[in-house]
N, C-alpha and C. Protein backbone atom coordinates (compact mmCIF):
# COMPACT_ATOMS: atom_id res chain seq x y z
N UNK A 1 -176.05 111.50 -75.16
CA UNK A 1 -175.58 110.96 -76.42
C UNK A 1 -174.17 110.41 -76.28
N UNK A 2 -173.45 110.89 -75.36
CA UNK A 2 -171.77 110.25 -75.35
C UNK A 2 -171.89 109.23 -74.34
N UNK A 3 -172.94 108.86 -74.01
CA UNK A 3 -173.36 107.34 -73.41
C UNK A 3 -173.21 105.88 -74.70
N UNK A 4 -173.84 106.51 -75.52
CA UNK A 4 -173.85 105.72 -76.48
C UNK A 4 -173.08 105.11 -77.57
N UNK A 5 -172.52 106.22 -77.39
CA UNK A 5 -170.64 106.30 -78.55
C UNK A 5 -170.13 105.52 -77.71
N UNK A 6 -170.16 106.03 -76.60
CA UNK A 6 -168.93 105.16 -75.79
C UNK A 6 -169.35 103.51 -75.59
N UNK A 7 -170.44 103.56 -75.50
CA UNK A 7 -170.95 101.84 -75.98
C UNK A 7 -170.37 101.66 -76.93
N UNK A 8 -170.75 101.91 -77.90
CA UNK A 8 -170.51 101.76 -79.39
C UNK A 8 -168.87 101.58 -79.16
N UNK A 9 -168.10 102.52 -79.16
CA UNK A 9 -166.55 102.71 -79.07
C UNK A 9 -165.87 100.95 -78.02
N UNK A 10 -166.44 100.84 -77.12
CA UNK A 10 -166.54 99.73 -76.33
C UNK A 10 -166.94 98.04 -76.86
N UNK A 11 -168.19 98.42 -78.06
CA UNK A 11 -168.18 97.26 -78.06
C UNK A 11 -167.39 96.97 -79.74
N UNK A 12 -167.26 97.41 -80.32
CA UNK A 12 -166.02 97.68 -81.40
C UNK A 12 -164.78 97.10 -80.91
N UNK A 13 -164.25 97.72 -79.54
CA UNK A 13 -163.20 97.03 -79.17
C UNK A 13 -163.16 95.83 -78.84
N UNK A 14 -164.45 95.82 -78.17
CA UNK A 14 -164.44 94.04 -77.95
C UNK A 14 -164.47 92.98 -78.30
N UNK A 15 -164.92 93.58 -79.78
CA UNK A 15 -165.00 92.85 -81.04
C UNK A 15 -163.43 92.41 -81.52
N UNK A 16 -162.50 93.51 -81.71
CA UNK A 16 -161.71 93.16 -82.19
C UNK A 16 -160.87 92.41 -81.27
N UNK A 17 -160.74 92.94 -80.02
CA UNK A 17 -160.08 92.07 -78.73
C UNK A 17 -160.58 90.26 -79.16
N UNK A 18 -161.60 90.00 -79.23
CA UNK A 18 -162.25 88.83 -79.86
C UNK A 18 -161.53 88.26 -80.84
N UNK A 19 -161.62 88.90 -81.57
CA UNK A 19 -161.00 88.47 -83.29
C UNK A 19 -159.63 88.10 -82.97
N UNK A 20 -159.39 88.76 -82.31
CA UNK A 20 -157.47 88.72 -82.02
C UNK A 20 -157.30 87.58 -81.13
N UNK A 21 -157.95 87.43 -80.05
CA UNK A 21 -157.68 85.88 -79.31
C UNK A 21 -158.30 84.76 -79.93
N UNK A 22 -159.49 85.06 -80.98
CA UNK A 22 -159.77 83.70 -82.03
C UNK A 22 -158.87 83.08 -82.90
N UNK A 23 -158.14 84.71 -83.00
CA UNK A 23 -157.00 84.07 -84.88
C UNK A 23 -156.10 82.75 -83.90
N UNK A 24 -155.64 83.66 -82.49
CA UNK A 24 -154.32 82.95 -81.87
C UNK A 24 -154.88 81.68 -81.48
N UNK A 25 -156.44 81.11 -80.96
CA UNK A 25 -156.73 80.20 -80.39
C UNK A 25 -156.61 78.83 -81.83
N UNK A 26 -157.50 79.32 -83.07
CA UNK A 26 -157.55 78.92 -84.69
C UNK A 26 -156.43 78.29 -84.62
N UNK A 27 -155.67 79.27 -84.81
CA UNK A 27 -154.13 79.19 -85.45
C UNK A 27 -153.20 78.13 -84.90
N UNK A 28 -153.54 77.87 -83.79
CA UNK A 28 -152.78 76.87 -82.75
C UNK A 28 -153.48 75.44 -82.90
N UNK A 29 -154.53 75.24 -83.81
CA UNK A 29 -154.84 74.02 -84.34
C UNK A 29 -153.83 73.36 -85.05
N UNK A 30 -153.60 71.88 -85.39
CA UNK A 30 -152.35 71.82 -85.95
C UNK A 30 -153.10 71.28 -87.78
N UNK A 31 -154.34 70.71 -87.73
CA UNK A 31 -155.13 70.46 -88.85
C UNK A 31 -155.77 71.42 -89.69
N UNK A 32 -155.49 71.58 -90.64
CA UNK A 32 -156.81 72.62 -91.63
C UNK A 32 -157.59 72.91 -91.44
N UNK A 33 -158.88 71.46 -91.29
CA UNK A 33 -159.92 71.57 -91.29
C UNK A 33 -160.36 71.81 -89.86
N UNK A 34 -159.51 71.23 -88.81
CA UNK A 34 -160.19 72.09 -87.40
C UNK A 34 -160.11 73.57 -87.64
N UNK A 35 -159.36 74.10 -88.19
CA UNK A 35 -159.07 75.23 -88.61
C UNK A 35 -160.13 76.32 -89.17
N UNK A 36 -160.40 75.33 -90.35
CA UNK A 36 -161.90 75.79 -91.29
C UNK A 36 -163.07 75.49 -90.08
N UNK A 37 -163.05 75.06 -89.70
CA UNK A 37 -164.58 74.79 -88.56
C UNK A 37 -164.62 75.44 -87.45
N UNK A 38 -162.79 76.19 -87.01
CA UNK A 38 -163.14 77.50 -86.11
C UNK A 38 -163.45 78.67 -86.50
N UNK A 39 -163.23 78.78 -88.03
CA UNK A 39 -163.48 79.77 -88.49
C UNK A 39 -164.97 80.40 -88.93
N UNK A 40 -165.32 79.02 -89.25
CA UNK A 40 -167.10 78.70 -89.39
C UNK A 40 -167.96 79.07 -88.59
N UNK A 41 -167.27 78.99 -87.33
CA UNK A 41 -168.19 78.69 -86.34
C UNK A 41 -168.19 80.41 -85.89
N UNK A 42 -166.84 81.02 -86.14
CA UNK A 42 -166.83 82.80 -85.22
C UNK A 42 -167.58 83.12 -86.72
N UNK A 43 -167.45 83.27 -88.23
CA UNK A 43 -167.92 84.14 -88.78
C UNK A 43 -169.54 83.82 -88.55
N UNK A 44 -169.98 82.44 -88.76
CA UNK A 44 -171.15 82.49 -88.40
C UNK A 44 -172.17 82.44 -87.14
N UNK A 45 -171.45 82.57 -86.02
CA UNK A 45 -172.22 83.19 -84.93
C UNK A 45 -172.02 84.50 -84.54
N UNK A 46 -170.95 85.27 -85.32
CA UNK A 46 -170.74 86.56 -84.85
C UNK A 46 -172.03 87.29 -84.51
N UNK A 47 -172.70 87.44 -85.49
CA UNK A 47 -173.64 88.27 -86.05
C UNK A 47 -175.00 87.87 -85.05
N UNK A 48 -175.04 86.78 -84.41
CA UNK A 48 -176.50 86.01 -84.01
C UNK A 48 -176.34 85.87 -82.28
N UNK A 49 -175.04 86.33 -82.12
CA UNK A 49 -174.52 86.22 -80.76
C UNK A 49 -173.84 86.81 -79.81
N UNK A 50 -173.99 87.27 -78.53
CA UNK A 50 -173.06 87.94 -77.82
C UNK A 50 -171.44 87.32 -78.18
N UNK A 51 -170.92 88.42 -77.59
CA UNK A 51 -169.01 88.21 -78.04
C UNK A 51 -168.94 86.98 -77.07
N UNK A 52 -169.35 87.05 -76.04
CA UNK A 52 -168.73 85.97 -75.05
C UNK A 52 -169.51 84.93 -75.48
N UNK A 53 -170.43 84.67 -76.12
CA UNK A 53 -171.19 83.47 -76.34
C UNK A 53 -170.20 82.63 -77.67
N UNK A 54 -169.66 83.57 -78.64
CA UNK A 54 -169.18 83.35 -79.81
C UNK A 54 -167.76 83.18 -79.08
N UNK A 55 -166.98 83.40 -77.99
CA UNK A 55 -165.95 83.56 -77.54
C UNK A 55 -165.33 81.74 -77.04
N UNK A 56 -166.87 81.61 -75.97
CA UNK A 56 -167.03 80.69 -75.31
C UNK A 56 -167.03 79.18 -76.39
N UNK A 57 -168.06 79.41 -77.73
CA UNK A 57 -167.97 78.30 -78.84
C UNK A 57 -166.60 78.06 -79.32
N UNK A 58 -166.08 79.25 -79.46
CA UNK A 58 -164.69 79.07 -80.43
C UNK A 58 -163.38 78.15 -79.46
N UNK A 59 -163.71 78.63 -77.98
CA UNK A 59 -162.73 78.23 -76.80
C UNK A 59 -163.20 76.40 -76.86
N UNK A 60 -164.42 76.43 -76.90
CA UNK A 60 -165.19 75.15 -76.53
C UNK A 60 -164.22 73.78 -78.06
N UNK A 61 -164.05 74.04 -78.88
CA UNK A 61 -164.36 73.66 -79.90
C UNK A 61 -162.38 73.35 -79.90
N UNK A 62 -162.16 74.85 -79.99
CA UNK A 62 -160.39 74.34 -79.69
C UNK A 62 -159.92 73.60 -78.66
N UNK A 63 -160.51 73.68 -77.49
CA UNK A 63 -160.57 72.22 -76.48
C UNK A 63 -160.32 70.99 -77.25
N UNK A 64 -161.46 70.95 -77.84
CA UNK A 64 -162.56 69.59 -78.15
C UNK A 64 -161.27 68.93 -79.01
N UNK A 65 -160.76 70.18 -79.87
CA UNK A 65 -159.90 69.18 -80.97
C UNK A 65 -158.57 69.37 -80.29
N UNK A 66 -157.88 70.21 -79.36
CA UNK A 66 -156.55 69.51 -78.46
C UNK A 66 -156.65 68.36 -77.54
N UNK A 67 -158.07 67.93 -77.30
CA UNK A 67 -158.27 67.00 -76.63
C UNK A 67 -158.85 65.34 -77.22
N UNK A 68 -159.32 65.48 -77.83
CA UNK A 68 -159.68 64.76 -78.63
C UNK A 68 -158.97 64.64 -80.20
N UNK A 69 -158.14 65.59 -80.78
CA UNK A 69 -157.96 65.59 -82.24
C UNK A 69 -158.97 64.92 -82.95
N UNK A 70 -160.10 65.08 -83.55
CA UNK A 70 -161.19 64.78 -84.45
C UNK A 70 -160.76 64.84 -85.68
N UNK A 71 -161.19 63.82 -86.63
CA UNK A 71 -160.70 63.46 -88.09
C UNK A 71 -161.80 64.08 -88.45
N UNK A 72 -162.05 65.12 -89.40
CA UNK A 72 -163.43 66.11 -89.98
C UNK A 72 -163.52 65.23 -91.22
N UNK A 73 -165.09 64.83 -91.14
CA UNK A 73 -165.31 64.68 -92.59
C UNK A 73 -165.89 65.78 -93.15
N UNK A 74 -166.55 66.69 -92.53
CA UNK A 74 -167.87 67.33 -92.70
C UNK A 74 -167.42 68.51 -91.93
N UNK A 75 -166.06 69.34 -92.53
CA UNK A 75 -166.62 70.88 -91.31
C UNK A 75 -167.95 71.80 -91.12
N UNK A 76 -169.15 71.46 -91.64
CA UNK A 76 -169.89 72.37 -91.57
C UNK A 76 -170.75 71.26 -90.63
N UNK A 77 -170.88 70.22 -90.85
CA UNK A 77 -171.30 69.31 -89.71
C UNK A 77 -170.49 69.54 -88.38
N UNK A 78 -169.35 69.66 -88.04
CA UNK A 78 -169.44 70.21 -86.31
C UNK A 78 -168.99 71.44 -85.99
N UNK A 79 -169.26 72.45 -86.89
CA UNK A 79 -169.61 73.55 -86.76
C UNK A 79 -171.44 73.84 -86.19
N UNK A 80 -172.02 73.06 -86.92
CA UNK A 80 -173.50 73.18 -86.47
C UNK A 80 -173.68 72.44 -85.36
N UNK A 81 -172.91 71.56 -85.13
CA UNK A 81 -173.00 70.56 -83.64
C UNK A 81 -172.43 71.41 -82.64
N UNK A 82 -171.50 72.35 -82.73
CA UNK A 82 -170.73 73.11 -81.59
C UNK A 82 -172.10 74.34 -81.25
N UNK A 83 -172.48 74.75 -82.53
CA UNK A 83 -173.32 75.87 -82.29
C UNK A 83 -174.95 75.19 -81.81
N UNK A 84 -175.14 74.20 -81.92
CA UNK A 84 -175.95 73.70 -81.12
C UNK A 84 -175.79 73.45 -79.95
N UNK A 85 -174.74 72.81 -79.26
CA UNK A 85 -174.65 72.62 -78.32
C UNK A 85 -174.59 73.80 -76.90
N UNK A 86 -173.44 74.90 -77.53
CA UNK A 86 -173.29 75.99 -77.22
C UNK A 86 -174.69 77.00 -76.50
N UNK A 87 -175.49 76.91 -77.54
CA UNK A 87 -176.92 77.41 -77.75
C UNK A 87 -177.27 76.70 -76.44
N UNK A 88 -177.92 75.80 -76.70
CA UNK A 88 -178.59 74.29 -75.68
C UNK A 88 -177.67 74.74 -74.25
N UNK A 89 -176.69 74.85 -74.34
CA UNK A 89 -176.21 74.08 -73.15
C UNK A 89 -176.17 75.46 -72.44
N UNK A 90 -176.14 76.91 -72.93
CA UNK A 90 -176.25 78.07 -72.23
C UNK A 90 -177.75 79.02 -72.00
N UNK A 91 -178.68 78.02 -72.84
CA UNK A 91 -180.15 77.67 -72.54
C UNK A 91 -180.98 79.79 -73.15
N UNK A 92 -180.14 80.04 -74.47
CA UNK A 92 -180.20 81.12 -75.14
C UNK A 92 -181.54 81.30 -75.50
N UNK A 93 -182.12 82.31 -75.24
CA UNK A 93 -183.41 83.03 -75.35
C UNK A 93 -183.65 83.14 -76.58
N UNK A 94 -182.51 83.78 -77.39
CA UNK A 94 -183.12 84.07 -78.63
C UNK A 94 -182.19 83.50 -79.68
N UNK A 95 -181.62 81.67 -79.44
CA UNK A 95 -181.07 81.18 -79.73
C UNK A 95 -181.85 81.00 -81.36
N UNK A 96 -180.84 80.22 -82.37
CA UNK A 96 -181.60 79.89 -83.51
C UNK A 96 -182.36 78.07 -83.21
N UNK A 97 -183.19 77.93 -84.22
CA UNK A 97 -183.56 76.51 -83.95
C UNK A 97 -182.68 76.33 -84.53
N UNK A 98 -183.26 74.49 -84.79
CA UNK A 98 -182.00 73.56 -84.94
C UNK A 98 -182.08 73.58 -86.47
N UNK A 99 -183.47 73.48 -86.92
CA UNK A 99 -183.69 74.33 -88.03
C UNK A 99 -182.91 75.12 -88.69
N UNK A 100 -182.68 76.37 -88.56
CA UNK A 100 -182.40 77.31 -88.32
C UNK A 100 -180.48 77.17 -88.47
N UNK A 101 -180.22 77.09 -87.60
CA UNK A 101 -178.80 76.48 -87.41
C UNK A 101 -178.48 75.03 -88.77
N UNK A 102 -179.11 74.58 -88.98
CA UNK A 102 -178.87 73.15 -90.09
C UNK A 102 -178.64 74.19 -91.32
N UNK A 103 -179.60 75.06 -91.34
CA UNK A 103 -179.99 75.70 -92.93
C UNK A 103 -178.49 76.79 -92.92
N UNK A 104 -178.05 77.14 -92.06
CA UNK A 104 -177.41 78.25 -91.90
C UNK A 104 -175.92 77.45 -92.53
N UNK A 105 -175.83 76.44 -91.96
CA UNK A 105 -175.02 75.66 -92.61
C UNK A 105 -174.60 74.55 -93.74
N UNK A 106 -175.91 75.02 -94.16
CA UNK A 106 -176.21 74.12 -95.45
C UNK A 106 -176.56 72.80 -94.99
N UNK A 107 -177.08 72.50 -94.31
CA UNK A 107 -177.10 70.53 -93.69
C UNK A 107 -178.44 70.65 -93.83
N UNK A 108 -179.34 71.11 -94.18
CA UNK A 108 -180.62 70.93 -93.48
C UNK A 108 -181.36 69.59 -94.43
N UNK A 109 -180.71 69.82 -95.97
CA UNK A 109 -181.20 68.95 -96.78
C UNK A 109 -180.36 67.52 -96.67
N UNK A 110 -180.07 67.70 -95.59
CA UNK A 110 -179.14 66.37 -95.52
C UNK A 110 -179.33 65.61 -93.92
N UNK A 111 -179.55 66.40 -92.98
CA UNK A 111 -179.99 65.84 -91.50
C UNK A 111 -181.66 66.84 -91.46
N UNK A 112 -182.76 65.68 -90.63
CA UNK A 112 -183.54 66.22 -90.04
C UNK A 112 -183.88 66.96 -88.99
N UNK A 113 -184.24 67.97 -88.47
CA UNK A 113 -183.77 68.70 -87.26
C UNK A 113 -184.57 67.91 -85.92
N UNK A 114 -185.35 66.93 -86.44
CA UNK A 114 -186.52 66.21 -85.57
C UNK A 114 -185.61 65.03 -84.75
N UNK A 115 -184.29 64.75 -85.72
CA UNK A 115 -183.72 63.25 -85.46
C UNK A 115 -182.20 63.71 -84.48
N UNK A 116 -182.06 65.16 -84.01
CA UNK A 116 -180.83 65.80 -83.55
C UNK A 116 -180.82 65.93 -82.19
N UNK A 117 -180.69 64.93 -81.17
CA UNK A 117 -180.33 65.17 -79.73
C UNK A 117 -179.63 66.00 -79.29
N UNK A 118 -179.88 67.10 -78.60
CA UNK A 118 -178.26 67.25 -77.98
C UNK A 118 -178.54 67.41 -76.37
């Protein structure tokens, strides 16, 4: 049984170790809304995803906008494009569809999941 606590105790920490290099990675955005769309992206893959998978999106995404700076029309639109890609490109077993991922973000009544390359 103290196999399991100590998991438990372990992955608690890792969680918060997480949280704590997301706020600093977030925070170092210089725009709002990249801001709002890193935040989008950790509360809503927390729950559906390993730490390093949710670690790896949030890293991916603060790249994307120090490198690119992106004008957001739509933060919940590349929030669902990061978490697609993320998904796709680390080829996740028990990833969500695209489906799945659209609805989660409210887009679904607005993009088809049939018409979404990635």
């Amino acid at each position: 049984m103290g196999k399991i606590i100590s998991f438990h105790q372990k992955k608690e920490q890792f969680a918060k170790k997480l949280y704590v290099e997301v706020t600093h990675l977030i925070e170092d955005l210089y725009d709002s809304c990249q801001q709002t769309v890193g935040w989008l992206l950790y509360y809503s893959m927390k729950e559906d995803y390993p730490t390093d998978v949710v670690g790896f999106g949030i890293e991916l995404w603060c790249n994307f906008c120090n490198e690119i700076d992106p004008i957001i029309d739509d933060e919940r639109k590349y929030a669902a494009s990061i978490e697609l890609f993320v998904t796709r490109l680390l080829e996740l077993d028990h990833s969500n569809s695209k489906f799945e991922i659209l609805y989660k973000y409210g887009l679904h009544k607005i993009y088809d999941p049939r018409t979404i390359e990635i």
